[in-house]
Protein backbone atom coordinates (compact mmCIF):
# COMPACT_ATOMS: atom_id res chain seq x y z
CA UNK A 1 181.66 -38.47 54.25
CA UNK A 2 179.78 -40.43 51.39
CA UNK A 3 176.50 -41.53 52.16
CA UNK A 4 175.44 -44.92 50.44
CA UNK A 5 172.60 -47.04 50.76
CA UNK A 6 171.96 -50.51 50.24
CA UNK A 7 168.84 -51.86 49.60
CA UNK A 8 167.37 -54.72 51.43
CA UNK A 9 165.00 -57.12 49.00
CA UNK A 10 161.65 -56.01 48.88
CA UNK A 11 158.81 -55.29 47.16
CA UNK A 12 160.75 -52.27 45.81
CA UNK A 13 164.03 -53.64 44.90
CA UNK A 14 164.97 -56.41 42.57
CA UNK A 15 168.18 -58.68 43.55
CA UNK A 16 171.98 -57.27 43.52
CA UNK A 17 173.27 -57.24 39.89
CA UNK A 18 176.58 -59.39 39.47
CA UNK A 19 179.87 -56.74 41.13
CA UNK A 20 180.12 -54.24 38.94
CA UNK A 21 177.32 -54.04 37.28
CA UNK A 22 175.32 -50.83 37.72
CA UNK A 23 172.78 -51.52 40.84
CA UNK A 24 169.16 -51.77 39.87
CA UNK A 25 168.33 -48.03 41.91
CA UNK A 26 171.24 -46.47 40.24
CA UNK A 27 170.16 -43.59 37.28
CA UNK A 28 166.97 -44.34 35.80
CA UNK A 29 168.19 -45.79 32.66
CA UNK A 30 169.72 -48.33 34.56
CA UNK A 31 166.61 -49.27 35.94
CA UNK A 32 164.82 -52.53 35.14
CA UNK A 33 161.35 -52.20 33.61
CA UNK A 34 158.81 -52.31 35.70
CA UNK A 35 155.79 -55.02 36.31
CA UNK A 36 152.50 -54.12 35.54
CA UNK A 37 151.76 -52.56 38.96
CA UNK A 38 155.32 -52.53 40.54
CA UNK A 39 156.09 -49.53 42.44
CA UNK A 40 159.69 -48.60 43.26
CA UNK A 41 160.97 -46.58 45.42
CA UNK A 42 165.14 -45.48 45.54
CA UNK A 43 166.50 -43.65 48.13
CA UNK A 44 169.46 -41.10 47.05
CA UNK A 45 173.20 -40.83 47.36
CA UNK A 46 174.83 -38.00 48.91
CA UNK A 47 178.00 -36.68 50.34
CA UNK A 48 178.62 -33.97 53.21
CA UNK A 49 181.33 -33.15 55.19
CA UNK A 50 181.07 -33.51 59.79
CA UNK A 51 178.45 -31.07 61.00
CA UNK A 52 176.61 -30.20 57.64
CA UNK A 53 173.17 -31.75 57.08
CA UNK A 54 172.57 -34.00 54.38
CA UNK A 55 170.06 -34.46 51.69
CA UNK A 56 168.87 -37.78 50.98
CA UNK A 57 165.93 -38.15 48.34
CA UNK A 58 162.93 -40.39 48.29
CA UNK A 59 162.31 -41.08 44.58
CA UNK A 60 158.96 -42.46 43.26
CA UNK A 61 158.70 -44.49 40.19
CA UNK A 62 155.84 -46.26 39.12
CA UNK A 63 153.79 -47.36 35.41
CA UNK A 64 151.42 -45.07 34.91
CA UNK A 65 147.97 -47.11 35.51
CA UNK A 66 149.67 -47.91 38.64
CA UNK A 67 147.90 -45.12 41.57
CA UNK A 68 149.46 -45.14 44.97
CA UNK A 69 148.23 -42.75 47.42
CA UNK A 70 150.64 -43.66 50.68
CA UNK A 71 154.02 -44.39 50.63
CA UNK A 72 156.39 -45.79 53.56
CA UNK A 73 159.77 -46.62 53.98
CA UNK A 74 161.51 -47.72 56.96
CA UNK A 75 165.42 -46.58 56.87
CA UNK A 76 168.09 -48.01 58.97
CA UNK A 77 171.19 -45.21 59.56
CA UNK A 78 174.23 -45.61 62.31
CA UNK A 79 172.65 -43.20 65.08
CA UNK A 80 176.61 -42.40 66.26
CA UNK A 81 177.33 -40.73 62.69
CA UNK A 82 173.52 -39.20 62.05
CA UNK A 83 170.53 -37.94 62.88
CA UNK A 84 167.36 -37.06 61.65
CA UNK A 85 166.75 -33.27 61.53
CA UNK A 86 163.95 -33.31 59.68
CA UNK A 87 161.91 -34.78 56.78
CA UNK A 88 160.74 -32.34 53.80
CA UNK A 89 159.00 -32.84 50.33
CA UNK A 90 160.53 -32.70 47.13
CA UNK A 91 158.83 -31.51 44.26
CA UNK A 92 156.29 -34.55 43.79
CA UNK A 93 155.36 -34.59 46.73
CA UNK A 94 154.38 -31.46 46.84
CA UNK A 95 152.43 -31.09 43.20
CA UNK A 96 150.51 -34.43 45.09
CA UNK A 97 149.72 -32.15 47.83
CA UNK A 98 151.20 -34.74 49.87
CA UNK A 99 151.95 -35.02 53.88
CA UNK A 100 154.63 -36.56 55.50
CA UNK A 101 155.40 -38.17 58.85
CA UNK A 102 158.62 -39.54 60.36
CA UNK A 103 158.97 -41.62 63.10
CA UNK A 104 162.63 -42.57 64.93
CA UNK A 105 162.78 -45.34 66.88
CA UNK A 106 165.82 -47.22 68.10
CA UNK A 107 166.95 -50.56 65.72
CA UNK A 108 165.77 -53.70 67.57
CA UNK A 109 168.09 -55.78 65.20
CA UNK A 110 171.36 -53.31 65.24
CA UNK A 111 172.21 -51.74 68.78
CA UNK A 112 174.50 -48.95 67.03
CA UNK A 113 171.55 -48.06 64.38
CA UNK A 114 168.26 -45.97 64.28
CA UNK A 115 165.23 -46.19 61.82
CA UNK A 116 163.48 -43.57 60.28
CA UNK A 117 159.82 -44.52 59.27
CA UNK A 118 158.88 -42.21 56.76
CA UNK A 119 155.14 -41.97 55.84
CA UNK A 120 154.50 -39.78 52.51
CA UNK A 121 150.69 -39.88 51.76
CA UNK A 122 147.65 -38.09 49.94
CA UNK A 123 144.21 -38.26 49.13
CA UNK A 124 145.05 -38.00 45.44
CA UNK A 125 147.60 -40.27 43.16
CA UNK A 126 151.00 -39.69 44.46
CA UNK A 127 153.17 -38.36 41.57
CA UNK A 128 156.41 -40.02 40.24
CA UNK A 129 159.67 -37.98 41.16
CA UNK A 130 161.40 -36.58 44.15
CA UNK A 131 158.66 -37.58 47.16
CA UNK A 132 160.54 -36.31 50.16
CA UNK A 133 163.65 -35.28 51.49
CA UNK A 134 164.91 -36.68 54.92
CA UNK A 135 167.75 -34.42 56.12
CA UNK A 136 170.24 -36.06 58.25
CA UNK A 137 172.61 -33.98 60.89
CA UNK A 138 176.18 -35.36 60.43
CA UNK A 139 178.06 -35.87 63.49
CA UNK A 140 180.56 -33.24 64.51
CA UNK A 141 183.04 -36.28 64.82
CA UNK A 142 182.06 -37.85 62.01
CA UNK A 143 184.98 -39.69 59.81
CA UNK A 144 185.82 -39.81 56.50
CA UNK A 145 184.39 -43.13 55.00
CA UNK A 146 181.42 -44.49 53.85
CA UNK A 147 178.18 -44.26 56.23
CA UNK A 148 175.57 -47.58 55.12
CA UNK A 149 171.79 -46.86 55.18
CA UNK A 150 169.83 -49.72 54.63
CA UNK A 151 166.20 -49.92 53.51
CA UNK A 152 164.79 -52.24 56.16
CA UNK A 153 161.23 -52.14 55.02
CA UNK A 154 158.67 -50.73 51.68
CA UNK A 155 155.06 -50.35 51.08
CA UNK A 156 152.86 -49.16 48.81
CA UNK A 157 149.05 -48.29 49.50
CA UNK A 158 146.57 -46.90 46.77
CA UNK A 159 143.44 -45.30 47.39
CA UNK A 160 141.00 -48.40 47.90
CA UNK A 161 143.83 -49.12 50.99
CA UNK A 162 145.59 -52.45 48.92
CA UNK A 163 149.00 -53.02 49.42
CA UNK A 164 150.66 -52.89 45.64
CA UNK A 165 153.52 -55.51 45.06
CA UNK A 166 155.94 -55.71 42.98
């Protein structure tokens, strides 16, 4: 089972390259520059087989004058293939002495999907890198394919409580 995730246009993502170009949250030097306060954030790629729990990582990238203290994406996943088992951080978020919160609620715009709202905030500068790690349960009768998640929503805050943009 392959996990892959396509990004829906935000204030994190940039639009689609042309097919088969390298997407714009693929490696880092693949990555467009970016803006003057543009912060991005790219959520992983992973594979697992039915029944194992999967790693998928929040990655924070930002210019350095850029200071964002909360970070929250929404995730759309099929709720038939996974489910959320829980929601750790990575090594950034944890050198930010970070907290994070998850919420699940059912997809009002997809039936067959859930969202995860993951929250990742501090009272300092969040750091660049691996934020958080939400850890999906894959269905016992999950098959072999391709499973979509799809960023349905971004935000940025920093400290003074703006909203950064890209």
């Amino acid at each position: 089972l392959s996990i892959l995730v396509l990004p829906s246009l935000s204030w994190a993502q940039k639009p689609a390259p042309a097919k088969g170009a390298a997407p714009a949250n693929s490696a880092p030097s693949g990555q467009p520059s970016l803006g003057p306060d543009q912060v991005r954030i790219n959520v992983g790629v992973s594979t697992a087989k039915p029944a194992d729990i999967i790693d998928i990582p929040l990655t924070l990238s930002m210019p350095e004058s850029t200071k964002a203290t909360s970070i929250t994406e929404t995730v759309s996943f099929p709720k038939d293939t996974l489910s959320l088992n829980k929601a750790e951080l990575g090594l950034a978020g944890e050198q930010s002495q970070a907290e994070i919160k998850t919420d699940v609620k059912d997809d009002s715009s997809d039936p067959s999907a859930s969202l995860v709202v993951a929250t990742i905030s501090s009272k300092s500068p969040l750091k660049p890198g691996i934020l958080a790690y939400l850890k999906f349960k894959v269905a016992d009768k999950a098959k072999k394919g391709t499973v979509v998640l799809k960023i349905a929503d971004s935000k940025a805050d920093s400290s003074g409580g703006s909203t950064l943009t890209a």
